[in-house]
N, C-alpha and C. Protein backbone atom coordinates (compact mmCIF):
# COMPACT_ATOMS: atom_id res chain seq x y z
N UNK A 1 -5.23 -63.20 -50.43
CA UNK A 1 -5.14 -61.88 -51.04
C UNK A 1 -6.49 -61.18 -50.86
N UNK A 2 -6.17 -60.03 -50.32
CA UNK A 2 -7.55 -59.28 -50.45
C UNK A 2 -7.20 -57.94 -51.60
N UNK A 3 -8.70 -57.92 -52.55
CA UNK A 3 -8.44 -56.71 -53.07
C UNK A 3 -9.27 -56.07 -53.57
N UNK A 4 -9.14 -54.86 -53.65
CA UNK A 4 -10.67 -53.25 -53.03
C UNK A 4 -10.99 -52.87 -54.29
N UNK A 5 -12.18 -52.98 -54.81
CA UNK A 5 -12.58 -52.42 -56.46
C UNK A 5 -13.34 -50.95 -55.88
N UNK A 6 -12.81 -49.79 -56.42
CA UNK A 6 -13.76 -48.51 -55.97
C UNK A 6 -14.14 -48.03 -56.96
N UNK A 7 -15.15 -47.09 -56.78
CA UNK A 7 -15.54 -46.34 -58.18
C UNK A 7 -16.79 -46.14 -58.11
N UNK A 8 -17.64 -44.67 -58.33
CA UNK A 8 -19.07 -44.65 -58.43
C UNK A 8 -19.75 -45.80 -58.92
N UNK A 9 -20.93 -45.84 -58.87
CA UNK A 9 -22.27 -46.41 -59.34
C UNK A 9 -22.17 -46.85 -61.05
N UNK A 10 -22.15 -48.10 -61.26
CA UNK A 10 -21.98 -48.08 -62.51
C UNK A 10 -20.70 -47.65 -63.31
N UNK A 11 -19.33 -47.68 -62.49
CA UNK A 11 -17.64 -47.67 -63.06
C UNK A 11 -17.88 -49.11 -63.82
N UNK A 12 -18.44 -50.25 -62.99
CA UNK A 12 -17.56 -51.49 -63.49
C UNK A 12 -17.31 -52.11 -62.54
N UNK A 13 -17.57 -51.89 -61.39
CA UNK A 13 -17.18 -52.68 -60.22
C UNK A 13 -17.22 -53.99 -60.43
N UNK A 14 -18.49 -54.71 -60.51
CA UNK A 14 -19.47 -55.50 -60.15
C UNK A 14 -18.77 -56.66 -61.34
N UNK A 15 -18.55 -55.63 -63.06
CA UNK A 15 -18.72 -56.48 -63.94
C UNK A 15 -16.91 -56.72 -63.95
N UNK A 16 -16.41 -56.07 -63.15
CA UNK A 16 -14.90 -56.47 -63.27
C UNK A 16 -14.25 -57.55 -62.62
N UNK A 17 -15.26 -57.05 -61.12
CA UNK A 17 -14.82 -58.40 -59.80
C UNK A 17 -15.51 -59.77 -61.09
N UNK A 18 -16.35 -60.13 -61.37
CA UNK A 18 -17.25 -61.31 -61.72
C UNK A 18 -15.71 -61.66 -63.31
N UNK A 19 -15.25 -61.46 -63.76
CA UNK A 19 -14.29 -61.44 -64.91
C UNK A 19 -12.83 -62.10 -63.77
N UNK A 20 -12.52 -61.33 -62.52
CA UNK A 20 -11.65 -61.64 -61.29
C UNK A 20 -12.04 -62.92 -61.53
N UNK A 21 -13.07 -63.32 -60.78
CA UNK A 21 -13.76 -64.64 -60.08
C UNK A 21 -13.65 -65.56 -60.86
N UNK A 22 -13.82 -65.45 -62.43
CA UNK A 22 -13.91 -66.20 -63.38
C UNK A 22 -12.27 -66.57 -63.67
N UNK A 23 -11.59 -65.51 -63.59
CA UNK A 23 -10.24 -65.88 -64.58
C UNK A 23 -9.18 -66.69 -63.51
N UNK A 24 -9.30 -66.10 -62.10
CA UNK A 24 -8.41 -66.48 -61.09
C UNK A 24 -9.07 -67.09 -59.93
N UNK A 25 -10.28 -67.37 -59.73
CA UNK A 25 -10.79 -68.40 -59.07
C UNK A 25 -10.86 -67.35 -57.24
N UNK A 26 -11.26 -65.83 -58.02
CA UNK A 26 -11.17 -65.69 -56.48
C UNK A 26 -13.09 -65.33 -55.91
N UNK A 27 -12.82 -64.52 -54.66
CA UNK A 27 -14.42 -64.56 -54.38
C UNK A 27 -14.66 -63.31 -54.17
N UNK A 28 -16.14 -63.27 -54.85
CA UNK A 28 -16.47 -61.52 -54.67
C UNK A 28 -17.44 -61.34 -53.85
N UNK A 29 -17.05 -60.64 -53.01
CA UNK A 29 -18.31 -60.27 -51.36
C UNK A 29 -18.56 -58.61 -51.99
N UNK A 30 -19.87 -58.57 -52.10
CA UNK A 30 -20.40 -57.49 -52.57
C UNK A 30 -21.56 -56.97 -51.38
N UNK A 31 -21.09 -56.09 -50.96
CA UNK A 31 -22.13 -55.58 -49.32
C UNK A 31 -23.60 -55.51 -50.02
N UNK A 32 -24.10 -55.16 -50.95
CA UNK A 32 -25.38 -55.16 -51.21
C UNK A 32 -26.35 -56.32 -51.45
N UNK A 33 -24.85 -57.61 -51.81
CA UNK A 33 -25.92 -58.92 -52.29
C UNK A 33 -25.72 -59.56 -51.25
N UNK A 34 -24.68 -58.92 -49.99
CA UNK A 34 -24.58 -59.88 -49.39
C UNK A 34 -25.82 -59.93 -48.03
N UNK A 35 -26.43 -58.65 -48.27
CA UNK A 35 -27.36 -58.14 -47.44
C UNK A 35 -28.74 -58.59 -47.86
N UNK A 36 -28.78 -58.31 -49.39
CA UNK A 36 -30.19 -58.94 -49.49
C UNK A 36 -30.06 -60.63 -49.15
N UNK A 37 -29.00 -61.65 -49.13
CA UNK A 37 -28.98 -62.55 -48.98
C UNK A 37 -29.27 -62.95 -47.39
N UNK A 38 -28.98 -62.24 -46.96
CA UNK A 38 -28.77 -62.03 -45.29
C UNK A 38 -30.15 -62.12 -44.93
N UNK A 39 -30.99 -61.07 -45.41
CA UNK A 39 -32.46 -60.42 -45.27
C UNK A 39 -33.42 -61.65 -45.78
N UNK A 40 -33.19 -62.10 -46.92
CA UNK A 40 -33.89 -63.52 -47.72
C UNK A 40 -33.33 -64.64 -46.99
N UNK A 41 -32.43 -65.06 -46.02
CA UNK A 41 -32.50 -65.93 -45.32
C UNK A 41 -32.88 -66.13 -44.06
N UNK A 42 -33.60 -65.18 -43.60
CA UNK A 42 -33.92 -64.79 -42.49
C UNK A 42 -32.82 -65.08 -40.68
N UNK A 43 -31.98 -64.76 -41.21
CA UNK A 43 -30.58 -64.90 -39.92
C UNK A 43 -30.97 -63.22 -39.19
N UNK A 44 -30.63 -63.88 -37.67
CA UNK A 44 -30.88 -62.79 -36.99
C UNK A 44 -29.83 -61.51 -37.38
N UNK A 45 -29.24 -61.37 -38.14
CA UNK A 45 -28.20 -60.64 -39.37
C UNK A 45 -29.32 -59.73 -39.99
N UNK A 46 -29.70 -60.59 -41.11
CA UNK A 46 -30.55 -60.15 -41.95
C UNK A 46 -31.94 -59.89 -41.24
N UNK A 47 -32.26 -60.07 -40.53
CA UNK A 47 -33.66 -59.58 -39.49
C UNK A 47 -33.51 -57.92 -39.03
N UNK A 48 -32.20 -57.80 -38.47
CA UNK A 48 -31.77 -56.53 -37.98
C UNK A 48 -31.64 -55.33 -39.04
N UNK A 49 -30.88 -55.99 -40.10
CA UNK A 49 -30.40 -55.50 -41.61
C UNK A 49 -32.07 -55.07 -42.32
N UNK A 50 -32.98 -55.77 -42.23
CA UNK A 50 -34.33 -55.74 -42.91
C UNK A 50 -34.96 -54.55 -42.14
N UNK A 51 -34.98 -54.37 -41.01
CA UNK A 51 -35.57 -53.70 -40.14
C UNK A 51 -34.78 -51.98 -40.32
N UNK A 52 -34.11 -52.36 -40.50
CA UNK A 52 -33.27 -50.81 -40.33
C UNK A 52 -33.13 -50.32 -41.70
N UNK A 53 -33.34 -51.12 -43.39
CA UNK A 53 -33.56 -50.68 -44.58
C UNK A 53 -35.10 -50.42 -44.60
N UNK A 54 -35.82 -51.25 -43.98
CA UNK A 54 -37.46 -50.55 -44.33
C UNK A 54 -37.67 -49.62 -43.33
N UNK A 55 -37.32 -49.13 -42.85
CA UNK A 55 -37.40 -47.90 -42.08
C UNK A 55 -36.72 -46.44 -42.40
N UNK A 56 -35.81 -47.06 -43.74
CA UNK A 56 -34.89 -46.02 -44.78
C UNK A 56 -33.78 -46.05 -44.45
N UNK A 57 -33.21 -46.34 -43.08
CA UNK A 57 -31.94 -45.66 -42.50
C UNK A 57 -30.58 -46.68 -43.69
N UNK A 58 -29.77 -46.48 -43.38
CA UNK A 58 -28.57 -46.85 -43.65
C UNK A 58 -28.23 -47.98 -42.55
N UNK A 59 -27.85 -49.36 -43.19
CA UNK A 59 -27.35 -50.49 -42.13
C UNK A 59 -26.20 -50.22 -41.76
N UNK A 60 -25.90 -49.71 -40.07
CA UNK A 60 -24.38 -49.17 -39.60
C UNK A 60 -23.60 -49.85 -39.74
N UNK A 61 -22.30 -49.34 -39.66
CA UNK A 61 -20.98 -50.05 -40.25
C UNK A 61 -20.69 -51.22 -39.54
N UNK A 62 -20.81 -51.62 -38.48
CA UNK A 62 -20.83 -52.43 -37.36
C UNK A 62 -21.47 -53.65 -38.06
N UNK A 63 -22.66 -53.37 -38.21
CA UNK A 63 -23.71 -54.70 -38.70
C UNK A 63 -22.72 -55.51 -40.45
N UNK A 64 -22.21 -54.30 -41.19
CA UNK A 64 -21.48 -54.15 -42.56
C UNK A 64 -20.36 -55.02 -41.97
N UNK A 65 -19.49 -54.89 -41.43
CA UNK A 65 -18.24 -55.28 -40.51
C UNK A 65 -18.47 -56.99 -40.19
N UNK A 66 -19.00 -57.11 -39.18
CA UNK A 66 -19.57 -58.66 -38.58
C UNK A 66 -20.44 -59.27 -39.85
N UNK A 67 -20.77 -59.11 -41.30
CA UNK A 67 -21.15 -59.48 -42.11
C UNK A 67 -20.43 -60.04 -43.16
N UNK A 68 -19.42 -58.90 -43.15
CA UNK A 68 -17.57 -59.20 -44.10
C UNK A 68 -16.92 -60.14 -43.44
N UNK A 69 -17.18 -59.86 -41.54
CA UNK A 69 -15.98 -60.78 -41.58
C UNK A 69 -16.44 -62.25 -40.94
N UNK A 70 -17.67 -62.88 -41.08
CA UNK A 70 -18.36 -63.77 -41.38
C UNK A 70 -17.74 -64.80 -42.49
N UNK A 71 -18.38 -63.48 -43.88
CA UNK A 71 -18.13 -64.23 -45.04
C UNK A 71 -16.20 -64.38 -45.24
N UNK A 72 -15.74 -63.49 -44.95
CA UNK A 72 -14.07 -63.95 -45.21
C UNK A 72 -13.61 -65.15 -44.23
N UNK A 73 -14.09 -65.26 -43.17
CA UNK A 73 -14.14 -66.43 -42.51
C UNK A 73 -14.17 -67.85 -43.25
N UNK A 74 -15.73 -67.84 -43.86
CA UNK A 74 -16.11 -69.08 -44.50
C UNK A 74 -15.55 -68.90 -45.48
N UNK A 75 -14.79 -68.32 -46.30
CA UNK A 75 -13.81 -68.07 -47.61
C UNK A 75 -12.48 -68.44 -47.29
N UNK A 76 -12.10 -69.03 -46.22
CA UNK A 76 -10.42 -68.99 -45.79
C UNK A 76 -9.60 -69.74 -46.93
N UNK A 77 -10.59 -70.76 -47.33
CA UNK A 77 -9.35 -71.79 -48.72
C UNK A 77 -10.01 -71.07 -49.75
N UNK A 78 -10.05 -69.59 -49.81
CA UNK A 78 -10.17 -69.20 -51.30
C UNK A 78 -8.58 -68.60 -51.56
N UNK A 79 -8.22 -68.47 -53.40
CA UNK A 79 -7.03 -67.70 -53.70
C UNK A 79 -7.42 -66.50 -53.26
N UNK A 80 -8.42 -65.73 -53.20
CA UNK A 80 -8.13 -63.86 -52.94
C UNK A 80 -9.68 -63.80 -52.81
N UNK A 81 -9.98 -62.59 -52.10
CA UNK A 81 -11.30 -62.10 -51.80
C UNK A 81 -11.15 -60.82 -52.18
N UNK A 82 -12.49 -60.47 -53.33
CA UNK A 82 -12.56 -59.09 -54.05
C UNK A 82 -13.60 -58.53 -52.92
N UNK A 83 -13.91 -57.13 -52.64
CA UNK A 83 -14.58 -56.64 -51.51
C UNK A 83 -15.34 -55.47 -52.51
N UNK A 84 -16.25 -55.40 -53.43
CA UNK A 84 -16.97 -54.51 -54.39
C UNK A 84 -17.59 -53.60 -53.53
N UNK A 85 -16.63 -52.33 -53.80
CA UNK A 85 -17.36 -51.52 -53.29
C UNK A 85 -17.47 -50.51 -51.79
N UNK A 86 -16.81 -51.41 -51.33
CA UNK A 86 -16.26 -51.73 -49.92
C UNK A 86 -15.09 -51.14 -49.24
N UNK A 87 -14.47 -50.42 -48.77
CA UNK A 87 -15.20 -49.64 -48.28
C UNK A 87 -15.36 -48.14 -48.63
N UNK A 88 -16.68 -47.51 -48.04
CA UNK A 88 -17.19 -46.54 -49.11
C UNK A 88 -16.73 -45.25 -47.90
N UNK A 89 -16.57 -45.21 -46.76
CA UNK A 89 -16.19 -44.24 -45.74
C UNK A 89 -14.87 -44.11 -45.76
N UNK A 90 -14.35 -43.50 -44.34
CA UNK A 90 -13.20 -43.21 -43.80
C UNK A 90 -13.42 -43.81 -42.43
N UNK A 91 -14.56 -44.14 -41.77
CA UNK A 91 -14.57 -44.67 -40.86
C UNK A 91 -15.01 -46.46 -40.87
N UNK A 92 -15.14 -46.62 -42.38
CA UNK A 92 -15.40 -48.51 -42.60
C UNK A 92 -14.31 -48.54 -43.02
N UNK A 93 -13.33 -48.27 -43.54
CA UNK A 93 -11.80 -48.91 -43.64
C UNK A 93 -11.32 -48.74 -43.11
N UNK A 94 -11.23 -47.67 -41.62
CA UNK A 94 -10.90 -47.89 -40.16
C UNK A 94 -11.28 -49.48 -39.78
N UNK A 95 -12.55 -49.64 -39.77
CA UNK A 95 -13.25 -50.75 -39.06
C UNK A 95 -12.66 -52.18 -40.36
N UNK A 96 -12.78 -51.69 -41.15
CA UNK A 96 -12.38 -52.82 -41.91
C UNK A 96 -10.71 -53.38 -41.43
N UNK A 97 -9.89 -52.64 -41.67
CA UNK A 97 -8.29 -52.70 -41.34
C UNK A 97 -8.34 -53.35 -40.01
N UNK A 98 -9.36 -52.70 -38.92
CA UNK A 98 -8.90 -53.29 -37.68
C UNK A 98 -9.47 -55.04 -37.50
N UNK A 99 -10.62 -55.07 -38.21
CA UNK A 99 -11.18 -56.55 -38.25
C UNK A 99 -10.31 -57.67 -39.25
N UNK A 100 -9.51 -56.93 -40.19
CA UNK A 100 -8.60 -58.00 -41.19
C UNK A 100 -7.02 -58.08 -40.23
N UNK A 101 -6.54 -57.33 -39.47
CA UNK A 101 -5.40 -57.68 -38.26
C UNK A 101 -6.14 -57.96 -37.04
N UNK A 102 -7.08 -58.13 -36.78
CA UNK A 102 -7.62 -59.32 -36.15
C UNK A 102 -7.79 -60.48 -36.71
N UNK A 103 -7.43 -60.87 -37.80
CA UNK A 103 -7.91 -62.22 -38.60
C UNK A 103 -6.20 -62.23 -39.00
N UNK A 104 -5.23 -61.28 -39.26
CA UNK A 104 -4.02 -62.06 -39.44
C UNK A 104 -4.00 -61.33 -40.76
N UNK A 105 -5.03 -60.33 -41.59
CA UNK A 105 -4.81 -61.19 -42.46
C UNK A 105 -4.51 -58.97 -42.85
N UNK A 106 -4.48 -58.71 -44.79
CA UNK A 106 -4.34 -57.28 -45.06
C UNK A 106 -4.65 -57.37 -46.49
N UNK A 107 -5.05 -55.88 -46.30
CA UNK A 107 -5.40 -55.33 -47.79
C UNK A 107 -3.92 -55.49 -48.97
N UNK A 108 -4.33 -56.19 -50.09
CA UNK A 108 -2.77 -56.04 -51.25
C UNK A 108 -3.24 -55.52 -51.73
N UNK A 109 -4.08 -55.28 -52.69
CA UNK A 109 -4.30 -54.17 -53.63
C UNK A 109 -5.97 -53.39 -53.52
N UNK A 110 -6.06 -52.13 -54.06
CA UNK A 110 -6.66 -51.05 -54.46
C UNK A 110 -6.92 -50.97 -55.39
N UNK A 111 -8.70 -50.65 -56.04
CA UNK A 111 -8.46 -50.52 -57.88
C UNK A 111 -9.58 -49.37 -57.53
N UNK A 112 -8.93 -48.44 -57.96
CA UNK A 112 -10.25 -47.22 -58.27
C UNK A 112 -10.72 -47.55 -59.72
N UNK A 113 -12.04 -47.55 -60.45
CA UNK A 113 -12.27 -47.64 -61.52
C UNK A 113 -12.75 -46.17 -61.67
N UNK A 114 -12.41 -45.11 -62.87
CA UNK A 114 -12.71 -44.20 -62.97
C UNK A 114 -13.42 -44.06 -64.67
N UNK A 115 -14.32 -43.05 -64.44
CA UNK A 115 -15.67 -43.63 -65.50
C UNK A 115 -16.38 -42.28 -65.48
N UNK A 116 -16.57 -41.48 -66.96
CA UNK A 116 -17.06 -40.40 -66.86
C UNK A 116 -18.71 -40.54 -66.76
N UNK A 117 -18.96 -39.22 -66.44
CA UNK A 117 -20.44 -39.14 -65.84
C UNK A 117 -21.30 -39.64 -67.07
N UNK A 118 -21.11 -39.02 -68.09
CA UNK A 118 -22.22 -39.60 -69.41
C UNK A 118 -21.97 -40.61 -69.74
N UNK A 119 -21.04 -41.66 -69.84
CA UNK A 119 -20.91 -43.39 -69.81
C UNK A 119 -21.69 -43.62 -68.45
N UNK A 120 -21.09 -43.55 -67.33
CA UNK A 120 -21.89 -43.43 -66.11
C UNK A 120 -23.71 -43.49 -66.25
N UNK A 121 -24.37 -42.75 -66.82
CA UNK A 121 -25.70 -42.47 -67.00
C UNK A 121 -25.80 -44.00 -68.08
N UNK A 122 -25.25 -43.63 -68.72
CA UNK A 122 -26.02 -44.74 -69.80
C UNK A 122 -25.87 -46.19 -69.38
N UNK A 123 -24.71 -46.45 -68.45
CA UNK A 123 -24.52 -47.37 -68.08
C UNK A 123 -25.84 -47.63 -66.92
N UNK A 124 -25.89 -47.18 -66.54
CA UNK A 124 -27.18 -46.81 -65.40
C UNK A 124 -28.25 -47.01 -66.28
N UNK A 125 -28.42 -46.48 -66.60
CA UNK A 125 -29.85 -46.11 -67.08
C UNK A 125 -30.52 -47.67 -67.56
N UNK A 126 -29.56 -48.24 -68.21
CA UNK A 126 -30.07 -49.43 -69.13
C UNK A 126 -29.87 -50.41 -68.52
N UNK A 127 -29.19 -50.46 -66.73
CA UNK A 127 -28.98 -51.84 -66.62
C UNK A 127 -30.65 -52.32 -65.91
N UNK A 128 -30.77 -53.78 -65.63
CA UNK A 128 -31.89 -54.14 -65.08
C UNK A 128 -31.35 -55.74 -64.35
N UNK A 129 -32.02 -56.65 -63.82
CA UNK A 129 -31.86 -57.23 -62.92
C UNK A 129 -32.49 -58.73 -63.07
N UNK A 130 -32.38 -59.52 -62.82
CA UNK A 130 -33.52 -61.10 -62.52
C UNK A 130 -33.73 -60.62 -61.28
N UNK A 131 -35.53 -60.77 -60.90
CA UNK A 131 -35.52 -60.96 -59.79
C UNK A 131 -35.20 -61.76 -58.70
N UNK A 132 -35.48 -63.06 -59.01
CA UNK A 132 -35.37 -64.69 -58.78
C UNK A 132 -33.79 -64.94 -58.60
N UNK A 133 -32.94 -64.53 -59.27
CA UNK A 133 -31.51 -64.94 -58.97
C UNK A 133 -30.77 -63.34 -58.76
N UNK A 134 -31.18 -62.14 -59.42
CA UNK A 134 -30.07 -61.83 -58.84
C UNK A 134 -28.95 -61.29 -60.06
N UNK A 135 -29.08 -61.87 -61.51
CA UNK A 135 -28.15 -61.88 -62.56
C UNK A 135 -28.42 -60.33 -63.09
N UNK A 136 -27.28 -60.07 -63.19
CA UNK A 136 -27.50 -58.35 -63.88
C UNK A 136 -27.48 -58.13 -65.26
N UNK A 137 -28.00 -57.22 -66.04
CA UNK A 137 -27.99 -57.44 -67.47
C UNK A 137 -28.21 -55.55 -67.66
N UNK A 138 -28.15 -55.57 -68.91
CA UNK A 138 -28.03 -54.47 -69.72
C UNK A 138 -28.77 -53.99 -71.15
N UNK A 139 -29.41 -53.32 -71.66
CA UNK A 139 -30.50 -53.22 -72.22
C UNK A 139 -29.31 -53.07 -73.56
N UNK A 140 -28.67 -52.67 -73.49
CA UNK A 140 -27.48 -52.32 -74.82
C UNK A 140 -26.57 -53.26 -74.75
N UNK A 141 -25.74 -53.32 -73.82
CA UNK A 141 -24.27 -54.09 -73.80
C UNK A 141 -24.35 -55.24 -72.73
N UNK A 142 -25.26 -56.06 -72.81
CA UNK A 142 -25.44 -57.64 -72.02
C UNK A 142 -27.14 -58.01 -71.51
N UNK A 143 -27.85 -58.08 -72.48
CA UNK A 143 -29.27 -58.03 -72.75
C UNK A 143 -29.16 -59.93 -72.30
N UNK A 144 -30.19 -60.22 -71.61
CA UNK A 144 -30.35 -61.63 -72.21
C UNK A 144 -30.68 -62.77 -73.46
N UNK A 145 -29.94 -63.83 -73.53
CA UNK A 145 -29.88 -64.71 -74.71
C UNK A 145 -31.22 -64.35 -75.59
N UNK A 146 -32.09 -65.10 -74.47
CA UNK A 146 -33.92 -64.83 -75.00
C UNK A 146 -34.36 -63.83 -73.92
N UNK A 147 -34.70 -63.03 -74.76
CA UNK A 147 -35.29 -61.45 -74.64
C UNK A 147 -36.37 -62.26 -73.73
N UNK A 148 -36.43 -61.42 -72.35
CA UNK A 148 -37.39 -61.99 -71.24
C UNK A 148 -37.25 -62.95 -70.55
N UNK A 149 -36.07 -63.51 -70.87
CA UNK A 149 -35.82 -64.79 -69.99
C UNK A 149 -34.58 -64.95 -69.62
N UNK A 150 -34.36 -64.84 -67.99
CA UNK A 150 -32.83 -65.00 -67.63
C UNK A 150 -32.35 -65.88 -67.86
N UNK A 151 -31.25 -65.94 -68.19
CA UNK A 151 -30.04 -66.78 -69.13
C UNK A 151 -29.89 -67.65 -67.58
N UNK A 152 -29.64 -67.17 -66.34
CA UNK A 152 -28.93 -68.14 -65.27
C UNK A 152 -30.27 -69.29 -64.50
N UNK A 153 -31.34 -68.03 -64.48
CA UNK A 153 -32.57 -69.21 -63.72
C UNK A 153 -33.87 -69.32 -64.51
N UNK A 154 -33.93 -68.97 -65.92
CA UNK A 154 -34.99 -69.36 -66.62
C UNK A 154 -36.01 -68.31 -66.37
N UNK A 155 -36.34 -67.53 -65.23
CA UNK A 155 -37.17 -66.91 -64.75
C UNK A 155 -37.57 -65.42 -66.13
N UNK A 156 -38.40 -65.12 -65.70
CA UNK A 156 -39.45 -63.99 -66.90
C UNK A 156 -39.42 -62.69 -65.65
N UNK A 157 -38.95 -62.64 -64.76
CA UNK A 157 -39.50 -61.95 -63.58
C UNK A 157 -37.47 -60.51 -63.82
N UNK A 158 -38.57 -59.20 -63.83
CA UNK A 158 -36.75 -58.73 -64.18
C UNK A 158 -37.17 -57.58 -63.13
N UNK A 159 -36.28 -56.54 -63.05
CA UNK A 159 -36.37 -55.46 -61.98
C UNK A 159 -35.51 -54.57 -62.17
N UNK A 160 -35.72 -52.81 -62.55
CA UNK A 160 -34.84 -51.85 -62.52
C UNK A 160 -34.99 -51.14 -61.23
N UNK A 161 -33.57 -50.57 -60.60
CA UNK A 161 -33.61 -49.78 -59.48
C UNK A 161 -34.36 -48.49 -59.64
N UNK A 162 -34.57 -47.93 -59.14
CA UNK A 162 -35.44 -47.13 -58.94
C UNK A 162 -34.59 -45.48 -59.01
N UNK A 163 -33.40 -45.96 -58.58
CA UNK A 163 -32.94 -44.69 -59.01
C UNK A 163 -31.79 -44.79 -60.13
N UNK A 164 -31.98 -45.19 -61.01
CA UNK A 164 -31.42 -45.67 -62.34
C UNK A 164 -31.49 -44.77 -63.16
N UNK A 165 -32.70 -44.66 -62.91
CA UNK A 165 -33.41 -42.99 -64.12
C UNK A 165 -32.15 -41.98 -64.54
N UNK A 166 -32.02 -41.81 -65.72
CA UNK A 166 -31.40 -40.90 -65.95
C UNK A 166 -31.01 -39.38 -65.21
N UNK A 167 -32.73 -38.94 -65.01
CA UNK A 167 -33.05 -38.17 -64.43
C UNK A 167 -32.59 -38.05 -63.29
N UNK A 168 -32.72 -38.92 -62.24
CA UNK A 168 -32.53 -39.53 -61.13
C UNK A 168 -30.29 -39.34 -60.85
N UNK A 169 -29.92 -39.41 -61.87
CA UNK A 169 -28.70 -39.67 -61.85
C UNK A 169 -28.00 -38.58 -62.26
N UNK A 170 -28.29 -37.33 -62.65
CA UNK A 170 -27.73 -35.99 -62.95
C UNK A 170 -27.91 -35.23 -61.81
């Protein structure tokens, strides 16, 4: 089973697929973690991917594409693959559709999550990050156990995006 979570920045994507994963045992390929993972392992993937984000541009759909269908590859004995986020064009779910009937395989379901702009902001605004793993958290609604210390890798080390800012988001 494949199936498409959409929705601006901060709908719920992220925290809906991870609730998926948990309740029904499926897998969530998220293009952004799957890139910094790519980039932190140094695969001639993530070499190309590194090179073309520190230079600002956008990693083309092509590089996005041969990255998905990598990971759905090594996922074949999973129940369902959630795709967060994915795809965000008209020309990556072209490319997506044609790379999943090359594999046999098709989209079953669609979830738009829809989420007004001022939940939107606040949801934004307050989330923050582990650096070290990666675990997402929330300054209001999913703070860690001990204040400063990630609940998954112990680490003290945290990180907000940069365009999180309220400001930034109106």
């Amino acid at each position: 089973m494949i199936l498409i979570l959409l929705g601006a920045p901060g709908a719920g994507k992220g925290t809906q697929a991870e609730r998926l994963v948990t309740e029904y045992g499926l897998v969530q390929l998220s293009t952004g973690e799957m890139l910094r993972s790519e980039v932190k392992s140094g695969s001639e993937l993530g070499q190309k991917a590194k090179e073309i984000m520190e230079s600002g541009q956008l990693v083309p759909d092509d590089l996005i594409i041969k990255m998905i269908s990598v990971r759905i590859s090594q996922e074949s004995d999973a129940e369902g693959i959630i795709l967060d986020g994915f795809p965000r064009t008209t020309e990556q779910a072209k490319a997506l559709d044609n790379m999943l009937k090359e594999k046999d395989l098709r989209i079953n379901h669609v979830i738009q999550l829809e989420v007004n702009e001022e939940e939107i902001v606040e949801r934004l605004s307050g989330r923050f990050s582990c650096t070290d793993c990666g675990m997402g958290y929330h300054e209001k609604f999913a703070a860690p156990v001990n204040k400063g210390i990630c609940d998954k890798c112990k680490s003290t080390n945290f990180t907000r995006r940069s365009d999180d800012s309220p400001k930034t988001l109106r």
